[in-house]
C-alpha atoms as a PDB file:
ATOM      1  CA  UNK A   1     -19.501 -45.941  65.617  1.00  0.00           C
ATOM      2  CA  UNK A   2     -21.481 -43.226  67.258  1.00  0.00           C
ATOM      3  CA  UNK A   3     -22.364 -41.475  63.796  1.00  0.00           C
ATOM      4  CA  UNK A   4     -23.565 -45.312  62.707  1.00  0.00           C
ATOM      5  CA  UNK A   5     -25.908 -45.008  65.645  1.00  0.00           C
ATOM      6  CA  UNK A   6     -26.853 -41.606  65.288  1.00  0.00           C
ATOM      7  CA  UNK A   7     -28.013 -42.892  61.613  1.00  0.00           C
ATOM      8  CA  UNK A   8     -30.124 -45.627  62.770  1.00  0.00           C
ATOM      9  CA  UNK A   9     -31.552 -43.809  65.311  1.00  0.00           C
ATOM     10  CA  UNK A  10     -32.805 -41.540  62.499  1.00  0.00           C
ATOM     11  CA  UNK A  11     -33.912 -44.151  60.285  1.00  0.00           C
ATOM     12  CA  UNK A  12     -36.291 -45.602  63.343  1.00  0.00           C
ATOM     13  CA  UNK A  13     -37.725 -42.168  63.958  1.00  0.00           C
ATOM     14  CA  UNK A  14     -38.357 -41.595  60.090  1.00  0.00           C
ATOM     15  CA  UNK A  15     -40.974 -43.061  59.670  1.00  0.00           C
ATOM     16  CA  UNK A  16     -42.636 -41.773  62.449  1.00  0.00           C
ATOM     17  CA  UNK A  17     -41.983 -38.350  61.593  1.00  0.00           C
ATOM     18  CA  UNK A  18     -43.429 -38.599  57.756  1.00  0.00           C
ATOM     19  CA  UNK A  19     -46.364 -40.067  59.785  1.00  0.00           C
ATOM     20  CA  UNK A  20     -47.161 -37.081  62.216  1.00  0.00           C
ATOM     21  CA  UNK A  21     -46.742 -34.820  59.232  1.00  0.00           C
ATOM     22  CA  UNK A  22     -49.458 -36.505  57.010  1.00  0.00           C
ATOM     23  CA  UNK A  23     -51.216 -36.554  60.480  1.00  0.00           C
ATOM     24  CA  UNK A  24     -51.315 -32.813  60.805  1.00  0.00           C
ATOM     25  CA  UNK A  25     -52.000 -32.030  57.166  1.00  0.00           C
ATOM     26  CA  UNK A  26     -55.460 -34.322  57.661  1.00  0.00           C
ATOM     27  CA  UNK A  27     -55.921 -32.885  61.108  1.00  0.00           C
ATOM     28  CA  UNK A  28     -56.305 -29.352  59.181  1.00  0.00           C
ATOM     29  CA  UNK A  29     -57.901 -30.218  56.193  1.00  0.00           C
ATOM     30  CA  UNK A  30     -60.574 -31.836  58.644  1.00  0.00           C
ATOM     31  CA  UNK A  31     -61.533 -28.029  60.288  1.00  0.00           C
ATOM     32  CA  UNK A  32     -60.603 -26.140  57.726  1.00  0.00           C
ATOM     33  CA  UNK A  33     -59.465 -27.264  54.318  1.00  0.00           C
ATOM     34  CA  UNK A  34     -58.930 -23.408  52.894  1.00  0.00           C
ATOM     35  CA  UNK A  35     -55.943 -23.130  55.539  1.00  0.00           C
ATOM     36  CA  UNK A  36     -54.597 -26.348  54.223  1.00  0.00           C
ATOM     37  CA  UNK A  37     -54.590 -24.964  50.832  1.00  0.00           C
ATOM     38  CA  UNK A  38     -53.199 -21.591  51.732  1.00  0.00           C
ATOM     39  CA  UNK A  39     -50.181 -23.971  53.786  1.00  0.00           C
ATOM     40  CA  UNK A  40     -49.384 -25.569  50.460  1.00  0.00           C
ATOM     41  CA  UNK A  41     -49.816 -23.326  47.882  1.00  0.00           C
ATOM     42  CA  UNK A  42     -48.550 -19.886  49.772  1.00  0.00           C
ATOM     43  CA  UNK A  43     -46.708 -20.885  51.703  1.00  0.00           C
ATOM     44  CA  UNK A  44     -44.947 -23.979  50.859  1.00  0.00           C
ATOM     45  CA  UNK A  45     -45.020 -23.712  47.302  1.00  0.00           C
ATOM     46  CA  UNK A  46     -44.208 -19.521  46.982  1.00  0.00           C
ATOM     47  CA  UNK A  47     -42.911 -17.873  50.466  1.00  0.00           C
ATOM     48  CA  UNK A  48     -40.599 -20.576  51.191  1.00  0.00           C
ATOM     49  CA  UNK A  49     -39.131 -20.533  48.241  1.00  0.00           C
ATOM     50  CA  UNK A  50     -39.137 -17.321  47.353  1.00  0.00           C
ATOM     51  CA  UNK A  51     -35.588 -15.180  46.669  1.00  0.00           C
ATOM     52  CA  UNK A  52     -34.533 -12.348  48.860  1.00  0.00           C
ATOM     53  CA  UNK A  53     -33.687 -14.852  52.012  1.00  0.00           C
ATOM     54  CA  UNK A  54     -32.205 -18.507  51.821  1.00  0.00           C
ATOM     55  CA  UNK A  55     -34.507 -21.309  53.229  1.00  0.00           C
ATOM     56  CA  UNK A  56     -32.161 -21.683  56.216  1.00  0.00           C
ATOM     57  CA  UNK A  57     -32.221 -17.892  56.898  1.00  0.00           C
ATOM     58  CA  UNK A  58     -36.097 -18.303  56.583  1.00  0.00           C
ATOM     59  CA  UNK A  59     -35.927 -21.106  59.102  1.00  0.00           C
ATOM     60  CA  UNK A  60     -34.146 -18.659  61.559  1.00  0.00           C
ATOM     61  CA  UNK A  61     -36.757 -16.238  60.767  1.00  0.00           C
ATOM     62  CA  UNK A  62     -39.565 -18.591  61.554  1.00  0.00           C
ATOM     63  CA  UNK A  63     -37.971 -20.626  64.764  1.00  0.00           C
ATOM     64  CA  UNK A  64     -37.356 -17.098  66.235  1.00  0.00           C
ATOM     65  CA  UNK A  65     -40.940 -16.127  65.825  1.00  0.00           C
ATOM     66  CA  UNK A  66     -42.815 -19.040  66.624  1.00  0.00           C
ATOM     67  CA  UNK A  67     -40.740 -19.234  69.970  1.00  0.00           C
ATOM     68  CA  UNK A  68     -41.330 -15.306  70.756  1.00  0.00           C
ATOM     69  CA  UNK A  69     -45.198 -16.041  70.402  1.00  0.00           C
ATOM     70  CA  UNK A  70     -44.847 -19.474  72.086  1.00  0.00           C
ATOM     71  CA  UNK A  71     -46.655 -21.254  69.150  1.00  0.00           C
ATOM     72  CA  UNK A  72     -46.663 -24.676  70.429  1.00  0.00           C
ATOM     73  CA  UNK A  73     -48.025 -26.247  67.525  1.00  0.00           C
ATOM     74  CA  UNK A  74     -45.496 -25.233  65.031  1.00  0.00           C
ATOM     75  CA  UNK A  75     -42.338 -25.496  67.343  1.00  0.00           C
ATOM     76  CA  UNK A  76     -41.488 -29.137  66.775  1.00  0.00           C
ATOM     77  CA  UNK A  77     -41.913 -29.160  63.035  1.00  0.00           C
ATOM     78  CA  UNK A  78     -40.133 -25.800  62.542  1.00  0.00           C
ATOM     79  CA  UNK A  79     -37.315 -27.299  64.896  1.00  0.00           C
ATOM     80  CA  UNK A  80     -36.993 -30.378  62.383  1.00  0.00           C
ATOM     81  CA  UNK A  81     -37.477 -28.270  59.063  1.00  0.00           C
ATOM     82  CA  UNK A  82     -34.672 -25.684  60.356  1.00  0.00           C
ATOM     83  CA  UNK A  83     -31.757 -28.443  61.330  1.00  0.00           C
ATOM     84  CA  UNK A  84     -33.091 -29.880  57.815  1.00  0.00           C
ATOM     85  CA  UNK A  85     -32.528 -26.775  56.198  1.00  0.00           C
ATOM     86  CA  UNK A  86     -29.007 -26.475  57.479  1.00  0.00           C
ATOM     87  CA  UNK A  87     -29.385 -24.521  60.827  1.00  0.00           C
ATOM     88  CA  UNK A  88     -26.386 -26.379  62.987  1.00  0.00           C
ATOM     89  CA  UNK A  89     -27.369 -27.876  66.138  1.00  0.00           C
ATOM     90  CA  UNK A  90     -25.147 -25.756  68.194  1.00  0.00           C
ATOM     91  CA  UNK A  91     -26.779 -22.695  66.535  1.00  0.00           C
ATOM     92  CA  UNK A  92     -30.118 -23.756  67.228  1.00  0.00           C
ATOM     93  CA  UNK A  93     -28.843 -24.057  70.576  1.00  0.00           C
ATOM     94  CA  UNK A  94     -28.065 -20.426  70.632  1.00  0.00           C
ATOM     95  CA  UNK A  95     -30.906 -19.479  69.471  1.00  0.00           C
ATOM     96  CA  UNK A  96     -32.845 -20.723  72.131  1.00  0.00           C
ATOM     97  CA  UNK A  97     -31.025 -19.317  74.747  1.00  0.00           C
ATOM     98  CA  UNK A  98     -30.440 -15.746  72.775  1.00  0.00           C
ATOM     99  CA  UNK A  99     -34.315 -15.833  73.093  1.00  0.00           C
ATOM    100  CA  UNK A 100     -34.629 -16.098  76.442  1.00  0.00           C
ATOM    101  CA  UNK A 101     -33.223 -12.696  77.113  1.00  0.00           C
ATOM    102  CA  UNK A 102     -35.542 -11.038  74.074  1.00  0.00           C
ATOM    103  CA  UNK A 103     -38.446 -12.962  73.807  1.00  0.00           C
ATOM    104  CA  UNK A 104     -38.691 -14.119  78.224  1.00  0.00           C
ATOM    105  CA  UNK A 105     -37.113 -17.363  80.057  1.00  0.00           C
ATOM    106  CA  UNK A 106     -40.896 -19.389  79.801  1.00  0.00           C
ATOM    107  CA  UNK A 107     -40.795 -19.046  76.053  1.00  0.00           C
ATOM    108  CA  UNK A 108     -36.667 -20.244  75.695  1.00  0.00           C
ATOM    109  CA  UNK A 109     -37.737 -23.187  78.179  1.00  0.00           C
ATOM    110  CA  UNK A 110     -40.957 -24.629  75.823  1.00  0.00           C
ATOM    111  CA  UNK A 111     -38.265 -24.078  73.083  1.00  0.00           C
ATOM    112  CA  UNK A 112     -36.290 -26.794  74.784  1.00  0.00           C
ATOM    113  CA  UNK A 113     -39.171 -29.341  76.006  1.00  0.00           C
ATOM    114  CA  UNK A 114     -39.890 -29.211  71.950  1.00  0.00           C
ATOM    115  CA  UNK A 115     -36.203 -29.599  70.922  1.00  0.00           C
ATOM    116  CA  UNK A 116     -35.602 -32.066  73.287  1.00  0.00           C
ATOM    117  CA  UNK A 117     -36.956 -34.853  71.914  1.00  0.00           C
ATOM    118  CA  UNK A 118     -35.927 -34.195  68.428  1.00  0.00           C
ATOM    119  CA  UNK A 119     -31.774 -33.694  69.672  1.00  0.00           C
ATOM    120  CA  UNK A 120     -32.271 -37.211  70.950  1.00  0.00           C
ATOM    121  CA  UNK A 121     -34.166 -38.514  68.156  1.00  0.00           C
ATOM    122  CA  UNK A 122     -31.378 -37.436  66.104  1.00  0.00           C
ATOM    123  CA  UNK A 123     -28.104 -38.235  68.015  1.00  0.00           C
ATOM    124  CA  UNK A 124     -27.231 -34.666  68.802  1.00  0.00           C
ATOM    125  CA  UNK A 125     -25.343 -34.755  71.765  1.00  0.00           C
ATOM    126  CA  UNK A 126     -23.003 -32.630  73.997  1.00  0.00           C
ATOM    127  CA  UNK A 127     -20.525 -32.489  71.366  1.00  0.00           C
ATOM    128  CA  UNK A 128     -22.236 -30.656  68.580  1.00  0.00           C
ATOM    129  CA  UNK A 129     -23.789 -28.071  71.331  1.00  0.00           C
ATOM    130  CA  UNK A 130     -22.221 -25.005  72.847  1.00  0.00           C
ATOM    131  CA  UNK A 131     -20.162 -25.033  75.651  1.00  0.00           C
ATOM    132  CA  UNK A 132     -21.407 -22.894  78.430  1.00  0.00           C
ATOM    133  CA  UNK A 133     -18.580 -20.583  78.776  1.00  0.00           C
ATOM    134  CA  UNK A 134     -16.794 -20.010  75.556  1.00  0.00           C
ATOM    135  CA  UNK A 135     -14.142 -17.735  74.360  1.00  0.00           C
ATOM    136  CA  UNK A 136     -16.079 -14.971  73.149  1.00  0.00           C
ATOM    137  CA  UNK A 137     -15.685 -12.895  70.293  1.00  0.00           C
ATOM    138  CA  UNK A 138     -13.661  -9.874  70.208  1.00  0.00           C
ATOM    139  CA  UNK A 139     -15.737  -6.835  71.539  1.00  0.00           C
ATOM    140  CA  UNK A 140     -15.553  -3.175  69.603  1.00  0.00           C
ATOM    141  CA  UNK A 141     -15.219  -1.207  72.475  1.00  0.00           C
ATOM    142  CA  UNK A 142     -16.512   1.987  70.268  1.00  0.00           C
ATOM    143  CA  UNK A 143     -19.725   0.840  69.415  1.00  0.00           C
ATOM    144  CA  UNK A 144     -20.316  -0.590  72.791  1.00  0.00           C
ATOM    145  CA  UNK A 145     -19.764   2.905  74.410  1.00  0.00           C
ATOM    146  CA  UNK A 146     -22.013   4.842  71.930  1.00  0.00           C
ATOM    147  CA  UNK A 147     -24.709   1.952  73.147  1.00  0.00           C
ATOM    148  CA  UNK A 148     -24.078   1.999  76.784  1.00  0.00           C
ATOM    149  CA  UNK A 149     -23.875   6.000  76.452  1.00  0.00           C
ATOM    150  CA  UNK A 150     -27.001   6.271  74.858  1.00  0.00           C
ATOM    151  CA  UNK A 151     -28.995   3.652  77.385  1.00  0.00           C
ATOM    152  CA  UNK A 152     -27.809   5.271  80.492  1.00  0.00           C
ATOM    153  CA  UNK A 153     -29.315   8.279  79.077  1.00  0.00           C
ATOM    154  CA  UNK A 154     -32.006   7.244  78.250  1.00  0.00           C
ATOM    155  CA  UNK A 155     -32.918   4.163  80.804  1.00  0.00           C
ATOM    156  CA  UNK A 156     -30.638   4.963  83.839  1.00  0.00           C
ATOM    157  CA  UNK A 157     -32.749   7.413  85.715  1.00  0.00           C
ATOM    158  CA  UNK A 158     -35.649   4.783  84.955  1.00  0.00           C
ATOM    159  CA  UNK A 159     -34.009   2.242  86.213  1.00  0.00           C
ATOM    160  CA  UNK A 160     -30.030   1.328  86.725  1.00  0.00           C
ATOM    161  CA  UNK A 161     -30.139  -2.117  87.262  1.00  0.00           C
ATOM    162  CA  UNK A 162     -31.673  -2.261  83.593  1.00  0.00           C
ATOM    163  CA  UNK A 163     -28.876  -0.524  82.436  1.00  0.00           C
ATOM    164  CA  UNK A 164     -25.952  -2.396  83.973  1.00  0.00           C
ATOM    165  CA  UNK A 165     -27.494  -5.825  83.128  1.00  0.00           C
ATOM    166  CA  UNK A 166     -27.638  -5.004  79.694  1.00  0.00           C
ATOM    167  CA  UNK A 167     -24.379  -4.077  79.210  1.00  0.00           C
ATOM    168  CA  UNK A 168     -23.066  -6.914  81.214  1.00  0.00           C
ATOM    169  CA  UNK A 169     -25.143  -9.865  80.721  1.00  0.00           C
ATOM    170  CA  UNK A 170     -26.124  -9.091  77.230  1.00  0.00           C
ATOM    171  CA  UNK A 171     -23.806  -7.203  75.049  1.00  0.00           C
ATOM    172  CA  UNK A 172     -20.013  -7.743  76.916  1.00  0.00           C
ATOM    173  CA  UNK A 173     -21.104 -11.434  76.650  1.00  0.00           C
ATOM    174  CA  UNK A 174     -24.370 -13.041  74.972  1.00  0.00           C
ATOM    175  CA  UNK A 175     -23.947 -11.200  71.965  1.00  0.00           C
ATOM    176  CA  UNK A 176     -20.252 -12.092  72.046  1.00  0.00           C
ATOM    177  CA  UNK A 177     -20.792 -16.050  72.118  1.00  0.00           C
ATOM    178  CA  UNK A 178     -19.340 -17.870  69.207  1.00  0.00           C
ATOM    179  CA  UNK A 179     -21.362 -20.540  67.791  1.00  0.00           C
ATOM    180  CA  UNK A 180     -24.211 -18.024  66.429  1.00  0.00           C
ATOM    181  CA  UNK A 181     -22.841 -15.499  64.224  1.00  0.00           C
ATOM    182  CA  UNK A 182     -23.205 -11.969  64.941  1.00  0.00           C
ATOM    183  CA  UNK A 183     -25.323 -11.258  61.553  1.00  0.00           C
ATOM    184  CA  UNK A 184     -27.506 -14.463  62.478  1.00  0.00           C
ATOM    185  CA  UNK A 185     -27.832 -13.009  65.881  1.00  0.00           C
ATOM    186  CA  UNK A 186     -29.029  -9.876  64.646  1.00  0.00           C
ATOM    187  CA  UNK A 187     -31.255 -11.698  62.807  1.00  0.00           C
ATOM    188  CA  UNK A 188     -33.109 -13.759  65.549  1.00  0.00           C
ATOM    189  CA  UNK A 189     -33.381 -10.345  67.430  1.00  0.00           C
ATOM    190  CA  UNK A 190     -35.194  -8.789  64.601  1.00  0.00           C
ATOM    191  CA  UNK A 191     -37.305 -11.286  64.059  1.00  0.00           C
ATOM    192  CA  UNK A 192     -38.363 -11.443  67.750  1.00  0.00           C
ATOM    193  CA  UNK A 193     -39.034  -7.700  68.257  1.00  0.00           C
ATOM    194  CA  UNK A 194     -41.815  -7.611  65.297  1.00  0.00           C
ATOM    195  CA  UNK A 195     -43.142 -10.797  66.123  1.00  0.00           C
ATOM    196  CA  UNK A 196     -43.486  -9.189  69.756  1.00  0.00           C
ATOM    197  CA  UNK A 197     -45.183  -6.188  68.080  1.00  0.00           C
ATOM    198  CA  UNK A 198     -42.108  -4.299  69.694  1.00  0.00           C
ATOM    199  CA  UNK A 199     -41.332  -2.071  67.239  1.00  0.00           C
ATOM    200  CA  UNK A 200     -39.624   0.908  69.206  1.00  0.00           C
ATOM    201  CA  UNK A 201     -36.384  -1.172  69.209  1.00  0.00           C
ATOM    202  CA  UNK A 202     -36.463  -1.987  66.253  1.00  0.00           C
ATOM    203  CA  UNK A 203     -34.544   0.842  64.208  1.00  0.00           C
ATOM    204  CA  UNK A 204     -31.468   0.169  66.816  1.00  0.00           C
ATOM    205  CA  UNK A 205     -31.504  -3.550  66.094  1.00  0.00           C
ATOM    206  CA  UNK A 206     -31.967  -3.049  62.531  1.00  0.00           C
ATOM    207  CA  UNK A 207     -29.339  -0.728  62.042  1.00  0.00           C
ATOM    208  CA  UNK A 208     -27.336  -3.293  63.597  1.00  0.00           C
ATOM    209  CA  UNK A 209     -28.588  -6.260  61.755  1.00  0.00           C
ATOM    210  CA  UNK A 210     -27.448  -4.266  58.919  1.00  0.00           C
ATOM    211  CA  UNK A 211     -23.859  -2.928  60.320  1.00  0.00           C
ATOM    212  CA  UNK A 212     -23.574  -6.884  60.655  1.00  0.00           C
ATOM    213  CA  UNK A 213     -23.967  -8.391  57.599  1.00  0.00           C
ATOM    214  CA  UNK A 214     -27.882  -8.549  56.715  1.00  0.00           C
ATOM    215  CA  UNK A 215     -28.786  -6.409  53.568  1.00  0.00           C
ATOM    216  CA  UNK A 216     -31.806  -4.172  52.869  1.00  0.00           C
ATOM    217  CA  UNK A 217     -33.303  -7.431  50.163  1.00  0.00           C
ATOM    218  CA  UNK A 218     -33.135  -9.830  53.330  1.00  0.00           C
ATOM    219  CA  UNK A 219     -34.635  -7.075  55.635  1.00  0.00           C
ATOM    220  CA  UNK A 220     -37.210  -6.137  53.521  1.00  0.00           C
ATOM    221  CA  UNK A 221     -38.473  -9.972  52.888  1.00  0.00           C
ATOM    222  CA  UNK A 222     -37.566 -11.004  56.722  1.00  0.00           C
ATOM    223  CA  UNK A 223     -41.122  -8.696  57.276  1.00  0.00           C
ATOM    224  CA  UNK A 224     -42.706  -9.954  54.033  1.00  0.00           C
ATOM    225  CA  UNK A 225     -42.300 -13.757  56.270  1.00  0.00           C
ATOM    226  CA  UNK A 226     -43.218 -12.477  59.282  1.00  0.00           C
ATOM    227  CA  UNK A 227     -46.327 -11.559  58.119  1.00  0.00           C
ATOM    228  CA  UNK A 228     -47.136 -15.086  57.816  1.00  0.00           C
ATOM    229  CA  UNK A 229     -45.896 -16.465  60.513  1.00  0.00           C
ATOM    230  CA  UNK A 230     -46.471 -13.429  63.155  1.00  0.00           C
ATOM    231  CA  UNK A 231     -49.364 -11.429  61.829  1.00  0.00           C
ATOM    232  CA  UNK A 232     -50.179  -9.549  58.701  1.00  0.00           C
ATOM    233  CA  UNK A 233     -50.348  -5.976  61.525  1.00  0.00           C
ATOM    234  CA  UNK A 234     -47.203  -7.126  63.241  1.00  0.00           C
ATOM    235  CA  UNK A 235     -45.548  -6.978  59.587  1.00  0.00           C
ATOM    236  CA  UNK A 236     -47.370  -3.347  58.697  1.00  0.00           C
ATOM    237  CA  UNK A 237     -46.254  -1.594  61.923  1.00  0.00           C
ATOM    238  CA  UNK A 238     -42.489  -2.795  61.470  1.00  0.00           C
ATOM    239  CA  UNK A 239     -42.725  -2.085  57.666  1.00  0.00           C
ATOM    240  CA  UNK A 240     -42.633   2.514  58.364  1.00  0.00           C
ATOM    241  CA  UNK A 241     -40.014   1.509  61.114  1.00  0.00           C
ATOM    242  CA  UNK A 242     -37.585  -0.238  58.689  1.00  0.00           C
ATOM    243  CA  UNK A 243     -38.654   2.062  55.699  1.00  0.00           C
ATOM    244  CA  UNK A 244     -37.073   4.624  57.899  1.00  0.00           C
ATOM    245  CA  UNK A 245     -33.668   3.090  58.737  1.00  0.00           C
ATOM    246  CA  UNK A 246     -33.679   2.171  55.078  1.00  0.00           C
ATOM    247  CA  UNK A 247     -33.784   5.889  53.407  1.00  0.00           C
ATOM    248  CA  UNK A 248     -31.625   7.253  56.261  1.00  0.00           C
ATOM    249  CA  UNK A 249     -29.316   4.233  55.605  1.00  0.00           C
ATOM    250  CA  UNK A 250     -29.141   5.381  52.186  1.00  0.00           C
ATOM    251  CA  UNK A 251     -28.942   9.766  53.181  1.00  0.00           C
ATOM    252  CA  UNK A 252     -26.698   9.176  56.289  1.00  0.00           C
END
């Protein structure tokens, strides 16, 4: 019964939603028809479907970038394209909130005054999110002392509580949630540090992305997107920084 009403729900809202997308097409064509084109043909018609990174993988990409820079006018319709191009609800979800710790707790909440309205639009309730306090994923206690070793040398004389917070809050139990995998995870992080133009952190990240799952093809053309969607200079000044991890990848 509740999916039945879930469906009609989305059948009302339809309609509405093919509407405010020929809306927005006009809307640009009226200032500035070039960018239209460019929307269509380069990005529609080529970078979205381009190999190298799956559409919902490029949906990750994009949600995690437009909510780093706060783009306001592409968070609703990038929320709708990524749950249409298979990005769960629940992950979405953790996306969000992953981004509130990498990307600031302003930019998570717009996130959810944009998603709002579509979760209800579409019948996604408190069953198909995350709970608050899962069981988390197993943690390897190696790797998580080579970290902690490394940013207590590094940040602890700076500043401590910097230090413990990190190792508390963020990698003994954000990274350790369940409902985003840890590849995906790695993922939204990436994506946030170049559309932040924070490129120092991004070899550690990287190298992580990598150690979970993401290969050098989807690296590679996660920057190629980014471009688009975060800046042609954002893309350059992550492009040396991954060429790096890449070659000593390869010469360990």
């Amino acid at each position: 019964m509740k999916s039945i009403a879930a469906l009609a729900l989305a059948m009302t809202f339809a309609p509405f939603a093919s509407k405010a997308a020929s809306g927005v097409e006009e809307d640009v064509s009226s200032v500035a028809p070039a960018l239209q084109r460019y929307q269509q043909e380069t990005l529609d018609n080529v970078l979205w479907k381009r190999p190298g990174l799956s559409v919902r993988d490029r949906s990750v990409v994009t949600v995690a970038a437009i909510i780093t820079r706060n783009q306001a006018g592409l968070m609703t319709e990038q929320i709708r394209r990524a749950l249409d191009n298979g990005v769960k609800p629940a992950e979405l979800s953790e996306i969000i909130t992953h981004l509130a710790f990498y990307a600031g707790w302003g930019n998570a909440m717009a996130a959810i005054d944009a998603a709002r309205p579509i979760y209800i639009e579409r019948g996604i309730g408190a069953d198909q999110l995350p709970i608050s306090v899962p069981t988390l994923l197993p943690l390897d206690e190696a790797r998580e002392a080579q970290r902690a070793a490394a940013v207590e040398q590094s940040t602890g004389p700076a500043s401590p509580g910097l230090v413990r917070d990190t190792g508390e809050v963020l990698f003994r139990d954000l990274w350790l949630r369940p409902d985003l995998a840890p590849r995906d995870r790695s993922l939204v992080t990436v994506s946030a540090l170049i559309s932040a133009g924070q490129v120092a952190q991004v070899p550690f990240h990287l190298n992580r992305a990598m150690d979970n799952g993401l290969s050098r093809e989807e690296a590679s053309e996660v920057i190629s997107h980014l471009a688009y969607y975060a800046g042609w200079p954002n893309a350059f000044s992550a492009a040396p920084v991954a060429r790096e991890v890449f070659e000593k990848r390869a010469n360990p």
